[in-house]
PDB file of N, CA and C in Angstrom:
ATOM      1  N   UNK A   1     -26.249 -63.295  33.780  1.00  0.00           N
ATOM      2  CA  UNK A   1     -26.218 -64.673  33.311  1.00  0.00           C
ATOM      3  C   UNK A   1     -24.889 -64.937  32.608  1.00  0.00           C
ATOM      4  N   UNK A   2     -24.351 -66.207  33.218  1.00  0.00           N
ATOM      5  CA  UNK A   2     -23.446 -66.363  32.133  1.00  0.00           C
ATOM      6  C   UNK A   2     -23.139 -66.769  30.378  1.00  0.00           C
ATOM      7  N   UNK A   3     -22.212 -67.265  29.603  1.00  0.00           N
ATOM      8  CA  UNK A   3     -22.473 -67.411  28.475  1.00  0.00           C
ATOM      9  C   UNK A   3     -24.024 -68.577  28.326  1.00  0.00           C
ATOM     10  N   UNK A   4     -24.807 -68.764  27.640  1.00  0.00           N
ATOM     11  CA  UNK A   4     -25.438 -69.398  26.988  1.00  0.00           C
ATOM     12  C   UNK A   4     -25.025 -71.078  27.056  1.00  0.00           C
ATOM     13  N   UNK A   5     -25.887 -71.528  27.469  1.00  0.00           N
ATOM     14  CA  UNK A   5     -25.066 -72.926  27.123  1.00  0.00           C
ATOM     15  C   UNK A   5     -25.324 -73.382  25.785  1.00  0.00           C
ATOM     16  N   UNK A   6     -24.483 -74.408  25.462  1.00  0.00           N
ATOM     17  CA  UNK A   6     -24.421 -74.212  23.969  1.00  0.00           C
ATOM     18  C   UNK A   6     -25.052 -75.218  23.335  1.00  0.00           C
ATOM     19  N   UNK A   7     -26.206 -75.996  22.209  1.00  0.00           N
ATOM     20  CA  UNK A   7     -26.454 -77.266  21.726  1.00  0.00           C
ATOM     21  C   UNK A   7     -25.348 -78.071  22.211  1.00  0.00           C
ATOM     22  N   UNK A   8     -24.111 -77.597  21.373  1.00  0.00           N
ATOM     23  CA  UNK A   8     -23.082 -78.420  21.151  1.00  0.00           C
ATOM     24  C   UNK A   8     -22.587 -79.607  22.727  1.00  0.00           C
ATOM     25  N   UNK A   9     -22.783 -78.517  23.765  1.00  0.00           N
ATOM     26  CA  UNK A   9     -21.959 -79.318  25.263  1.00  0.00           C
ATOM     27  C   UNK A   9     -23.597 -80.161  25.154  1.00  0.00           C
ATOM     28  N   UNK A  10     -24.227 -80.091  24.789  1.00  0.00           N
ATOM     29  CA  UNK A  10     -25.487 -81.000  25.417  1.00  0.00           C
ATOM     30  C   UNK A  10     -25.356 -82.337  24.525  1.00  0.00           C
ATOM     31  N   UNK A  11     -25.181 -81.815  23.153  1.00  0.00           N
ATOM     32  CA  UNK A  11     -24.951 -83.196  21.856  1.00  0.00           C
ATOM     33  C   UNK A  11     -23.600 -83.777  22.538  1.00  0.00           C
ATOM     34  N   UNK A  12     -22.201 -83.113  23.185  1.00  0.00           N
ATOM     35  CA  UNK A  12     -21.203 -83.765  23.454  1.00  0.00           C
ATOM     36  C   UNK A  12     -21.172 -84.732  24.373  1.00  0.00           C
ATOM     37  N   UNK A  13     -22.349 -83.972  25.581  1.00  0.00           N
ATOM     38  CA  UNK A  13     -22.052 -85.239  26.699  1.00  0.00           C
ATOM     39  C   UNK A  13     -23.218 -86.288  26.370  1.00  0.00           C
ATOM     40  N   UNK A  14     -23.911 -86.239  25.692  1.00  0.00           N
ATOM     41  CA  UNK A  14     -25.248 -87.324  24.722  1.00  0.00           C
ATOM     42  C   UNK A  14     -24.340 -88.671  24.416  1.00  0.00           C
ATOM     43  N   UNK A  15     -23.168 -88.358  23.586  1.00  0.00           N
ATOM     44  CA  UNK A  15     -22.041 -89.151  23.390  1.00  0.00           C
ATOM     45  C   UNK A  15     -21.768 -90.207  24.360  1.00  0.00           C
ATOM     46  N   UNK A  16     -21.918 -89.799  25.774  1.00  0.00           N
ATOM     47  CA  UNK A  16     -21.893 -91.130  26.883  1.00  0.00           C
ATOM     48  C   UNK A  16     -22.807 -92.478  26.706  1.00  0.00           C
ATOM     49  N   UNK A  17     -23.667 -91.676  26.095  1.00  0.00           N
ATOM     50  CA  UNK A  17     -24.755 -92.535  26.160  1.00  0.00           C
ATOM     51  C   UNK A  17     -24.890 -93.878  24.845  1.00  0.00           C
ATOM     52  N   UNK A  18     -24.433 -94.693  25.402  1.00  0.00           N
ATOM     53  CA  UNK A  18     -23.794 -95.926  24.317  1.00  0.00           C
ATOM     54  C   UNK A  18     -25.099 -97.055  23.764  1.00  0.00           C
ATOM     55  N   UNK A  19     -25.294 -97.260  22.655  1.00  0.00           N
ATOM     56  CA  UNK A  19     -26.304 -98.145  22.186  1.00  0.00           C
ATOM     57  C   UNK A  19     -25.382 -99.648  22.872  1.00  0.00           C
ATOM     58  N   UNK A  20     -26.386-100.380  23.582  1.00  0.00           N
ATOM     59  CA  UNK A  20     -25.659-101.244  24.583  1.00  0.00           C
ATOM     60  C   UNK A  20     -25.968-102.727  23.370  1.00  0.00           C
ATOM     61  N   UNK A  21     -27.273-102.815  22.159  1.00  0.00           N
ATOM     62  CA  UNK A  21     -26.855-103.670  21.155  1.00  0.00           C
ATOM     63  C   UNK A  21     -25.682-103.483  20.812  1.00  0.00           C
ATOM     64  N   UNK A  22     -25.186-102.322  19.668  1.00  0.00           N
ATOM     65  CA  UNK A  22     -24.527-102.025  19.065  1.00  0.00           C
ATOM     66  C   UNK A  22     -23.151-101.311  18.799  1.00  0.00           C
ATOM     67  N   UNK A  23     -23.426-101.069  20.798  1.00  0.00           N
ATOM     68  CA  UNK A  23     -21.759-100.700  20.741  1.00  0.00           C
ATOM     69  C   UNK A  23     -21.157 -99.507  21.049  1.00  0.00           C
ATOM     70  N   UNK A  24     -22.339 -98.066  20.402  1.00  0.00           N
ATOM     71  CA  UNK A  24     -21.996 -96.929  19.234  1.00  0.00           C
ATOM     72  C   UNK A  24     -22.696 -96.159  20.159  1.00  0.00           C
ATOM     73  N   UNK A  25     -22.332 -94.573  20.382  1.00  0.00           N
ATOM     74  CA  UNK A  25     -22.760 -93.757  21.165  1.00  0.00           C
ATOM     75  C   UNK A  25     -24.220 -93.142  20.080  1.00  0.00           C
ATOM     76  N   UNK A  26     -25.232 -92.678  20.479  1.00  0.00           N
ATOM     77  CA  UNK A  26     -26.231 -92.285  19.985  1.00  0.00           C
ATOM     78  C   UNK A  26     -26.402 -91.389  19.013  1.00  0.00           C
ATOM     79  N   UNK A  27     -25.567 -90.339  19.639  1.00  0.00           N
ATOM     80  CA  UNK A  27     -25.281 -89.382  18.624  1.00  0.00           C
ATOM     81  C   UNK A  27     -24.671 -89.863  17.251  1.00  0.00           C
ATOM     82  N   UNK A  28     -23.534 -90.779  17.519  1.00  0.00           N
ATOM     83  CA  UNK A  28     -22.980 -90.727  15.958  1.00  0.00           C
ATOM     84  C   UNK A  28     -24.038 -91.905  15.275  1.00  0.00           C
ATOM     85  N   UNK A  29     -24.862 -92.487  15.940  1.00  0.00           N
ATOM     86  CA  UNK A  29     -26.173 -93.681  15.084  1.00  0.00           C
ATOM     87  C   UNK A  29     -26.950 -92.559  14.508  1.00  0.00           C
ATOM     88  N   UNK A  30     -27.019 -91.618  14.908  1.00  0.00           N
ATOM     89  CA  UNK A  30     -28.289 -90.307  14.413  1.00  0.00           C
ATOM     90  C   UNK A  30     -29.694 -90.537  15.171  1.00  0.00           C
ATOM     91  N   UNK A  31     -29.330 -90.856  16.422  1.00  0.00           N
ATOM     92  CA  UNK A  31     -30.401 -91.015  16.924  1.00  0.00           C
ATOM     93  C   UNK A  31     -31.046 -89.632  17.459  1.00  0.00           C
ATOM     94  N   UNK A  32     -30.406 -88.395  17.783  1.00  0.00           N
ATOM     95  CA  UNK A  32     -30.370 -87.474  18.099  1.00  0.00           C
ATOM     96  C   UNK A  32     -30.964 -86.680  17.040  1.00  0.00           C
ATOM     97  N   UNK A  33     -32.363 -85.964  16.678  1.00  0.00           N
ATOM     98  CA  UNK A  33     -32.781 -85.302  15.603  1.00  0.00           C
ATOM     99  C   UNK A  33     -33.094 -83.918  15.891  1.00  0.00           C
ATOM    100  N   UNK A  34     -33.157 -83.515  17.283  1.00  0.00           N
ATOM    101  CA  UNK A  34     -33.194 -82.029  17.485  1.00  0.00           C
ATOM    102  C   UNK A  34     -32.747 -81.718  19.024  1.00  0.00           C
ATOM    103  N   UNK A  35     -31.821 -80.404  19.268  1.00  0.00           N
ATOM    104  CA  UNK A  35     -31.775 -80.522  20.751  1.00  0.00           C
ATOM    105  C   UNK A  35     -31.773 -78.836  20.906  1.00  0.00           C
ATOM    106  N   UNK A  36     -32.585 -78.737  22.123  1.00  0.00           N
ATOM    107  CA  UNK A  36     -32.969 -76.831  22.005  1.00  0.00           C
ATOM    108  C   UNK A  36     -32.476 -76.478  23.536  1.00  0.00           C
ATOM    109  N   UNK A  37     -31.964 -75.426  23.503  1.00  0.00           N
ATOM    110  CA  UNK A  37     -31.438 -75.029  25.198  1.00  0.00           C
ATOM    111  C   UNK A  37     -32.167 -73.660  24.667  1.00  0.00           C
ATOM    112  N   UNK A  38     -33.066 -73.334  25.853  1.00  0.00           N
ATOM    113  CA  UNK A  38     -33.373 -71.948  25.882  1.00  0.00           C
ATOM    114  C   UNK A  38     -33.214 -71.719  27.240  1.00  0.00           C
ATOM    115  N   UNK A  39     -32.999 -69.888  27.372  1.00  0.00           N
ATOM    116  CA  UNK A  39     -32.196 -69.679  28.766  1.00  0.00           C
ATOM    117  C   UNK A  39     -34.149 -69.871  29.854  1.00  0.00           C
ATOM    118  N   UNK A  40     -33.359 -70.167  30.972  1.00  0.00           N
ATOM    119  CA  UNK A  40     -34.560 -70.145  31.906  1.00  0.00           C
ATOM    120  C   UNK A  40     -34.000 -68.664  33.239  1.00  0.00           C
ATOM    121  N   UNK A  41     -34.376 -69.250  34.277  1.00  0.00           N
ATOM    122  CA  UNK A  41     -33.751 -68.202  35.202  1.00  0.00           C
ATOM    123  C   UNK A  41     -32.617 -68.402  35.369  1.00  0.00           C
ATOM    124  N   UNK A  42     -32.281 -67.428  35.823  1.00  0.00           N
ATOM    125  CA  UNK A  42     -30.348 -67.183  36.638  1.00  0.00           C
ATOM    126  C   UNK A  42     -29.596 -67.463  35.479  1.00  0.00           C
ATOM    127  N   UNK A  43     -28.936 -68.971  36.667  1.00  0.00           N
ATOM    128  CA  UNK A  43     -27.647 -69.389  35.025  1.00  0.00           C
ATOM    129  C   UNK A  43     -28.849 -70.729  34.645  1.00  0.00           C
ATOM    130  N   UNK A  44     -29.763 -70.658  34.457  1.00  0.00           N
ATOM    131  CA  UNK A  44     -30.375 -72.273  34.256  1.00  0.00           C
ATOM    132  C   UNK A  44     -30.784 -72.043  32.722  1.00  0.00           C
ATOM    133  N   UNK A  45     -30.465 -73.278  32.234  1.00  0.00           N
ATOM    134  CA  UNK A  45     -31.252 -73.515  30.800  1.00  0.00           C
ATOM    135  C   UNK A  45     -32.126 -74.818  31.216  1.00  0.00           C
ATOM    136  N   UNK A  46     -33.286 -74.023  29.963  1.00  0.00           N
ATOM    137  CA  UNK A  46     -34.150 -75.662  29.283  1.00  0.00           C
ATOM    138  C   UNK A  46     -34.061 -76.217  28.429  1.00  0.00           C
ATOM    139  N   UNK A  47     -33.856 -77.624  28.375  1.00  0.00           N
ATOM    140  CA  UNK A  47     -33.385 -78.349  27.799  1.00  0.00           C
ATOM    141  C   UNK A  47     -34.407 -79.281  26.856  1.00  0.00           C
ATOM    142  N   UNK A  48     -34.209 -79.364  25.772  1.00  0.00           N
ATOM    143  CA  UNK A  48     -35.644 -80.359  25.051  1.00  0.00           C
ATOM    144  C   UNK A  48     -34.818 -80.953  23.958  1.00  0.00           C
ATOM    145  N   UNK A  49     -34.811 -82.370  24.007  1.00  0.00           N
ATOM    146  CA  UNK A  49     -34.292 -83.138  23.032  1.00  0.00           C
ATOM    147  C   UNK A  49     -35.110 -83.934  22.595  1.00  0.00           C
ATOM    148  N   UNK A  50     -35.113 -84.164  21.232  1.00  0.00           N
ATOM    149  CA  UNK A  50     -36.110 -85.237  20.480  1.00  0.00           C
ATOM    150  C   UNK A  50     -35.047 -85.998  19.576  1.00  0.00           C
ATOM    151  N   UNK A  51     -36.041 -87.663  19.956  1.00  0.00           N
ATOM    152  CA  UNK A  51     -34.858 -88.603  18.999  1.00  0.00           C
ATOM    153  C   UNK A  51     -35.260 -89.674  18.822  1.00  0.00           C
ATOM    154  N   UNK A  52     -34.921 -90.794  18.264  1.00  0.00           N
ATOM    155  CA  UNK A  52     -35.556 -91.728  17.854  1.00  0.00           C
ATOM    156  C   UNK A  52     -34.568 -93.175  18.659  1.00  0.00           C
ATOM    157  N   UNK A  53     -34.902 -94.356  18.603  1.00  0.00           N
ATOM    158  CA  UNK A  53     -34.486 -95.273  18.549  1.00  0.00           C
ATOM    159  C   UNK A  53     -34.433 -95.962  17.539  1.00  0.00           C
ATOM    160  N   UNK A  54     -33.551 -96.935  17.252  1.00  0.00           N
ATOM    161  CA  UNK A  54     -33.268 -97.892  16.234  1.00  0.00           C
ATOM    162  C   UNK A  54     -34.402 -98.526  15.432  1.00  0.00           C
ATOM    163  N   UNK A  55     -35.117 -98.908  16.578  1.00  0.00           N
ATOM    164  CA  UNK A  55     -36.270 -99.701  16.031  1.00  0.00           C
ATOM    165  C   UNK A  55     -37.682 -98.989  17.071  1.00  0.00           C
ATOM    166  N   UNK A  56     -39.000 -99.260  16.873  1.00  0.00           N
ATOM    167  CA  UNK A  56     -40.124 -98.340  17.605  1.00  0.00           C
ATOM    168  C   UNK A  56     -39.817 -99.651  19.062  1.00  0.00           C
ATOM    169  N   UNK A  57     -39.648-101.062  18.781  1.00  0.00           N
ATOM    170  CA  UNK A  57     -39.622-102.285  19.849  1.00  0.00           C
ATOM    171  C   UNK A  57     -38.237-102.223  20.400  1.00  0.00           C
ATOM    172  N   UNK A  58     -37.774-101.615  20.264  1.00  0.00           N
ATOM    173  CA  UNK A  58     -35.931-101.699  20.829  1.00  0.00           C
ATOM    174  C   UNK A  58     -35.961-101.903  22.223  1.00  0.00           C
ATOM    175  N   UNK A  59     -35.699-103.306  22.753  1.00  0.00           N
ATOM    176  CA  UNK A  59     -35.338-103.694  23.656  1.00  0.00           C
ATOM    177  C   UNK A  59     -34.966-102.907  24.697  1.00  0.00           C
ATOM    178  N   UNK A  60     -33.454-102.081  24.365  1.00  0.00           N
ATOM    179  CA  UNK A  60     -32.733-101.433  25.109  1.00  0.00           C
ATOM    180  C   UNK A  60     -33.614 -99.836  25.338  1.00  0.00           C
ATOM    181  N   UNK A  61     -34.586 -99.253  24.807  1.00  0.00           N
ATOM    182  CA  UNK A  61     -35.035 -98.426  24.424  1.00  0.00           C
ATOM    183  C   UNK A  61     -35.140 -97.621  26.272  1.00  0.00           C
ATOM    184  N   UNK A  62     -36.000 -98.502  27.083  1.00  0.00           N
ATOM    185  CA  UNK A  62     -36.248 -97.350  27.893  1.00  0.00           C
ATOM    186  C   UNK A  62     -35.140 -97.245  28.586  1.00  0.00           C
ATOM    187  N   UNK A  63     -33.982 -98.177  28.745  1.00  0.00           N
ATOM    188  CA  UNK A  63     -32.586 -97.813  29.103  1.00  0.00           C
ATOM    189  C   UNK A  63     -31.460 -96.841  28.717  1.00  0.00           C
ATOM    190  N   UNK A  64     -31.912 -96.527  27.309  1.00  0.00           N
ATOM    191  CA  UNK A  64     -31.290 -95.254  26.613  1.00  0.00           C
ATOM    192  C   UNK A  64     -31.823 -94.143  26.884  1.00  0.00           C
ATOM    193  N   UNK A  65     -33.337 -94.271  27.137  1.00  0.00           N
ATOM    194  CA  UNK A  65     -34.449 -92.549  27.127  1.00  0.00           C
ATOM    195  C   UNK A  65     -33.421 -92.330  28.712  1.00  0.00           C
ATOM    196  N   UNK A  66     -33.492 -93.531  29.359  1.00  0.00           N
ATOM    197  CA  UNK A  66     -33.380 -92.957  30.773  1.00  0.00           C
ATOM    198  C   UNK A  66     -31.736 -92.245  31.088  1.00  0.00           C
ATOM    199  N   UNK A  67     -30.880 -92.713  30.752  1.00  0.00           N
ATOM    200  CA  UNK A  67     -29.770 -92.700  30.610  1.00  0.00           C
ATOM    201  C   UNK A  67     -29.571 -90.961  29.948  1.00  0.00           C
ATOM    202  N   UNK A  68     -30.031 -90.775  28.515  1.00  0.00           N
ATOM    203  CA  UNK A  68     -30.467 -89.356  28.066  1.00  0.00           C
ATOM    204  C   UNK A  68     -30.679 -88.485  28.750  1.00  0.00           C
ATOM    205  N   UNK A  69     -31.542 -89.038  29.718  1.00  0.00           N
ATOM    206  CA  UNK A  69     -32.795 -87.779  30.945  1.00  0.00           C
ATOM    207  C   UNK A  69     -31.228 -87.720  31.663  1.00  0.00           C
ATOM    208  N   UNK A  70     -30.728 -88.374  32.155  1.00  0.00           N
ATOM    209  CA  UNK A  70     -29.825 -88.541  33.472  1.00  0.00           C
ATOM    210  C   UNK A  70     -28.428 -87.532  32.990  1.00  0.00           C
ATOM    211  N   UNK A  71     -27.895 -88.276  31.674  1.00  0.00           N
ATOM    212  CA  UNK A  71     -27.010 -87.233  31.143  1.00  0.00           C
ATOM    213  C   UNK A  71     -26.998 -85.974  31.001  1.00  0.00           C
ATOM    214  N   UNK A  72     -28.349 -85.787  30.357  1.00  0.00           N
ATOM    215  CA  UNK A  72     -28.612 -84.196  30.030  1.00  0.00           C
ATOM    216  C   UNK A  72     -29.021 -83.477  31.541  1.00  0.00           C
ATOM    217  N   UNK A  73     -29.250 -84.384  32.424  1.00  0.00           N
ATOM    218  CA  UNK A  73     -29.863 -83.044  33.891  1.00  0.00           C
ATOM    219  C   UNK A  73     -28.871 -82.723  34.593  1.00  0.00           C
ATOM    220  N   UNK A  74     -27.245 -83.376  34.688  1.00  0.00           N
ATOM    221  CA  UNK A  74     -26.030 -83.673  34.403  1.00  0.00           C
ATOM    222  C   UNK A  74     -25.149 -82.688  34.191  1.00  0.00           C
ATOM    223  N   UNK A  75     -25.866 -81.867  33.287  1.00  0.00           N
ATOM    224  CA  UNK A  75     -24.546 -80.753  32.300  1.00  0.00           C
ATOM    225  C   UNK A  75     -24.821 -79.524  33.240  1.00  0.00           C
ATOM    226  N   UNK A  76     -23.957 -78.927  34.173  1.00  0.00           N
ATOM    227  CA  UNK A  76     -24.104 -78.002  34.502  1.00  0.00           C
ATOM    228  C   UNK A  76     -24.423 -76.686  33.667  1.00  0.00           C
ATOM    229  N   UNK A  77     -25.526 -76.179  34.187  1.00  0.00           N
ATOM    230  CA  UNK A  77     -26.621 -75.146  33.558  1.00  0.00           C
ATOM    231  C   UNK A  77     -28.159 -75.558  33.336  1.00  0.00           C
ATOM    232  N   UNK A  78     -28.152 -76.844  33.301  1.00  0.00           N
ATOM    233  CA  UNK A  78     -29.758 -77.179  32.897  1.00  0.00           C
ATOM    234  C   UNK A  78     -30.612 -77.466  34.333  1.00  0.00           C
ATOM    235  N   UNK A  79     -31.364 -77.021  33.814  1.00  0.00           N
ATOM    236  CA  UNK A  79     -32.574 -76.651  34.945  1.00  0.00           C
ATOM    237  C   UNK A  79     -33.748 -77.616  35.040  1.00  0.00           C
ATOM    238  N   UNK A  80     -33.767 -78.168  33.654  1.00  0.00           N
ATOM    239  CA  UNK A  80     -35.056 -78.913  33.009  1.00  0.00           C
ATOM    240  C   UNK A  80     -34.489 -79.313  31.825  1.00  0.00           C
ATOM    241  N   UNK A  81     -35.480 -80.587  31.723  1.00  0.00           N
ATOM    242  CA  UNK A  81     -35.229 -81.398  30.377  1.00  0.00           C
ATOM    243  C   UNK A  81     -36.295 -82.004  29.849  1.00  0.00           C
ATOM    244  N   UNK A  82     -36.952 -81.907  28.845  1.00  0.00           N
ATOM    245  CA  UNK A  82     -37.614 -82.741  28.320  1.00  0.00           C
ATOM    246  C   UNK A  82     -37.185 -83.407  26.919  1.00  0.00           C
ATOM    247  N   UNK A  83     -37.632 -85.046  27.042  1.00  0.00           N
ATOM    248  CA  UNK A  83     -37.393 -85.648  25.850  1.00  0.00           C
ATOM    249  C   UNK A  83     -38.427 -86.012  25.626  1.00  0.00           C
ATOM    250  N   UNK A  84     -38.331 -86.176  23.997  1.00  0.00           N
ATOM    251  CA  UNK A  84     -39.671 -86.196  22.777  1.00  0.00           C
ATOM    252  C   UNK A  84     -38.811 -87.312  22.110  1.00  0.00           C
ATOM    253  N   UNK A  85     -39.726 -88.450  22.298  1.00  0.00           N
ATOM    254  CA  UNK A  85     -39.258 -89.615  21.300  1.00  0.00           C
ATOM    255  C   UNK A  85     -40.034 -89.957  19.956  1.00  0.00           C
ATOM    256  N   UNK A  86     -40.052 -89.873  19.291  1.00  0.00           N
ATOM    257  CA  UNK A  86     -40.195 -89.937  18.400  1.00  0.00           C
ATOM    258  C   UNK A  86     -40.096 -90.778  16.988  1.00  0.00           C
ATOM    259  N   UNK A  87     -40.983 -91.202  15.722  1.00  0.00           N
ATOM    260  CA  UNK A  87     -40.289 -92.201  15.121  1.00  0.00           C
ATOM    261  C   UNK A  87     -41.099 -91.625  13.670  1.00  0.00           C
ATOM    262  N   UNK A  88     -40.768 -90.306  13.496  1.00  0.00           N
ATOM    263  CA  UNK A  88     -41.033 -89.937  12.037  1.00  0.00           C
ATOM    264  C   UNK A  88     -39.788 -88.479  12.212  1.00  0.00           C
ATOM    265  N   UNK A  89     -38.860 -89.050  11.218  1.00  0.00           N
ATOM    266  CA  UNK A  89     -39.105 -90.336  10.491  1.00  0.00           C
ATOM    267  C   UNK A  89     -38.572 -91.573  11.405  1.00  0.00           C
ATOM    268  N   UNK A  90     -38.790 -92.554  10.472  1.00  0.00           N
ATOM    269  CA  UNK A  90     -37.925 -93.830  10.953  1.00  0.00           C
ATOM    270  C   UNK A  90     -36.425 -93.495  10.779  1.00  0.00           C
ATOM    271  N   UNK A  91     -35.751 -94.109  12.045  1.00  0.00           N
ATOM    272  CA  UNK A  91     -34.313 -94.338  11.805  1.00  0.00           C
ATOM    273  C   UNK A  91     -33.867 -94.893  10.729  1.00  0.00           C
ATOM    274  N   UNK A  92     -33.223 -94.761  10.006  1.00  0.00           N
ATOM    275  CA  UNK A  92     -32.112 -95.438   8.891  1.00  0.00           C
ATOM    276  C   UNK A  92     -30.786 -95.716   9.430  1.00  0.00           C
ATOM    277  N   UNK A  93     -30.216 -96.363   8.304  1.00  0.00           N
ATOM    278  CA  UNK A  93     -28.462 -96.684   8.431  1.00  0.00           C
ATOM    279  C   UNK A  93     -27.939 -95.200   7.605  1.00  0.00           C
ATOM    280  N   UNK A  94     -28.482 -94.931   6.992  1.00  0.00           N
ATOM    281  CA  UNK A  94     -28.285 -93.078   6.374  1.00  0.00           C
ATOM    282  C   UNK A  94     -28.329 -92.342   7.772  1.00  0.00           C
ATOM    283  N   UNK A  95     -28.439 -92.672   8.379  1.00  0.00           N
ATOM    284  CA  UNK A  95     -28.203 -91.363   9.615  1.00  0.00           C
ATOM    285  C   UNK A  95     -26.906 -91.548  10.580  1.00  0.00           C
ATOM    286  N   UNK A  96     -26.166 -92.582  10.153  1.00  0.00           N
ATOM    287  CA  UNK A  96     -25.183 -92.582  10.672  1.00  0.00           C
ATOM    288  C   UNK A  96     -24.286 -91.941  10.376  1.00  0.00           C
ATOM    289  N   UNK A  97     -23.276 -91.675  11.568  1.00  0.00           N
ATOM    290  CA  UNK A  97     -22.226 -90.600  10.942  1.00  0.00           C
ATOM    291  C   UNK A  97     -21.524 -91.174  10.162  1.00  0.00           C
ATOM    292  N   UNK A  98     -20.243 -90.790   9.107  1.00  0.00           N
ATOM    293  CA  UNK A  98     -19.656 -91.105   8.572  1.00  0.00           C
ATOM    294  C   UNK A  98     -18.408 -92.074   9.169  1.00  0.00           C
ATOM    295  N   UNK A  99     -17.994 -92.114  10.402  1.00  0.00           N
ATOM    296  CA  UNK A  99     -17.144 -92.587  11.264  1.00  0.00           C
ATOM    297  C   UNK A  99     -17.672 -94.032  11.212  1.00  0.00           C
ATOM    298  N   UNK A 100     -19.065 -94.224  11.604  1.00  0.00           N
ATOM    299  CA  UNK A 100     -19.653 -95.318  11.934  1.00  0.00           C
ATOM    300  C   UNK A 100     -19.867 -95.878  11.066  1.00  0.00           C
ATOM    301  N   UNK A 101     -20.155 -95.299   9.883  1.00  0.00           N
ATOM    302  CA  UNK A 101     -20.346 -96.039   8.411  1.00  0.00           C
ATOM    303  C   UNK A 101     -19.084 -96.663   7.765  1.00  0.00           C
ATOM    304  N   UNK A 102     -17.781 -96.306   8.961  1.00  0.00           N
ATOM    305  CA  UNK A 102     -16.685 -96.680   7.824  1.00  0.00           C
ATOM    306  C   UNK A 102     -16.347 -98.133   8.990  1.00  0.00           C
ATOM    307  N   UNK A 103     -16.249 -97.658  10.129  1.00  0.00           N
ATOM    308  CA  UNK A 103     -16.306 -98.727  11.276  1.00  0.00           C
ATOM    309  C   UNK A 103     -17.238-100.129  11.057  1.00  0.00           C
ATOM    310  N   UNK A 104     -18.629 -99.710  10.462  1.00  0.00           N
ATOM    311  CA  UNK A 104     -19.465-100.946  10.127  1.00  0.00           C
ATOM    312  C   UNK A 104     -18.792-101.172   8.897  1.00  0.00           C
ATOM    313  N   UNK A 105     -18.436-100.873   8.192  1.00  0.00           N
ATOM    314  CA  UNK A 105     -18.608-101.451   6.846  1.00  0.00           C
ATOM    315  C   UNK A 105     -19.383-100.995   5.774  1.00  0.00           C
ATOM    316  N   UNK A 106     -20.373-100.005   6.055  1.00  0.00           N
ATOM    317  CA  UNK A 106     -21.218 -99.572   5.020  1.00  0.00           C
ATOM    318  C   UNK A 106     -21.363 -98.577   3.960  1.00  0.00           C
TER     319      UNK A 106
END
């Protein structure tokens, strides 16, 4: 098997994935609250990400889950993906990265 794939390339290419209200890739909103690669066969990993949306009614919502699924099956090495959406906790403006907090204003 080769190296491990890493959280990190899975949170990096997540980044494509743009809140189409707001502008802002997902990751740096903190929408992203856990992401697990465990090895499967050969070179394949499994992939399981859990995360929230902005709001539980977010409009754009099943356009982002889907977009997520599509990105992450995407990253060469993954085999499988599951996403866990989730809304405990609730999203905040505290979960934004610091980039985005200086970009909004907050």
């Amino acid at each position: 098997m080769d190296a491990p794939l890493a959280e990190e390339t899975i949170r990096d290419s997540l980044r494509e994935v743009i809140d189409p209200e707001i502008g802002i890739n997902i990751v740096d909103l903190g929408l992203i609250y856990e992401i697990d690669v465990a090895p499967a066969e050969s070179d394949a990993h499994d992939v399981s990400v859990t995360m929230t949306l902005t709001t539980p009614g977010c409009p754009a919502g099943p356009q982002i889950l889907q977009q997520v699924k599509q990105v992450v099956e995407a990253v060469p090495g993954v085999s499988s993906m599951d996403l866990d959406l989730t809304f405990s906790p609730l999203w905040n403006e505290e979960m934004l990265s610091e980039d985005v907090r200086w970009i909004l204003g907050r």
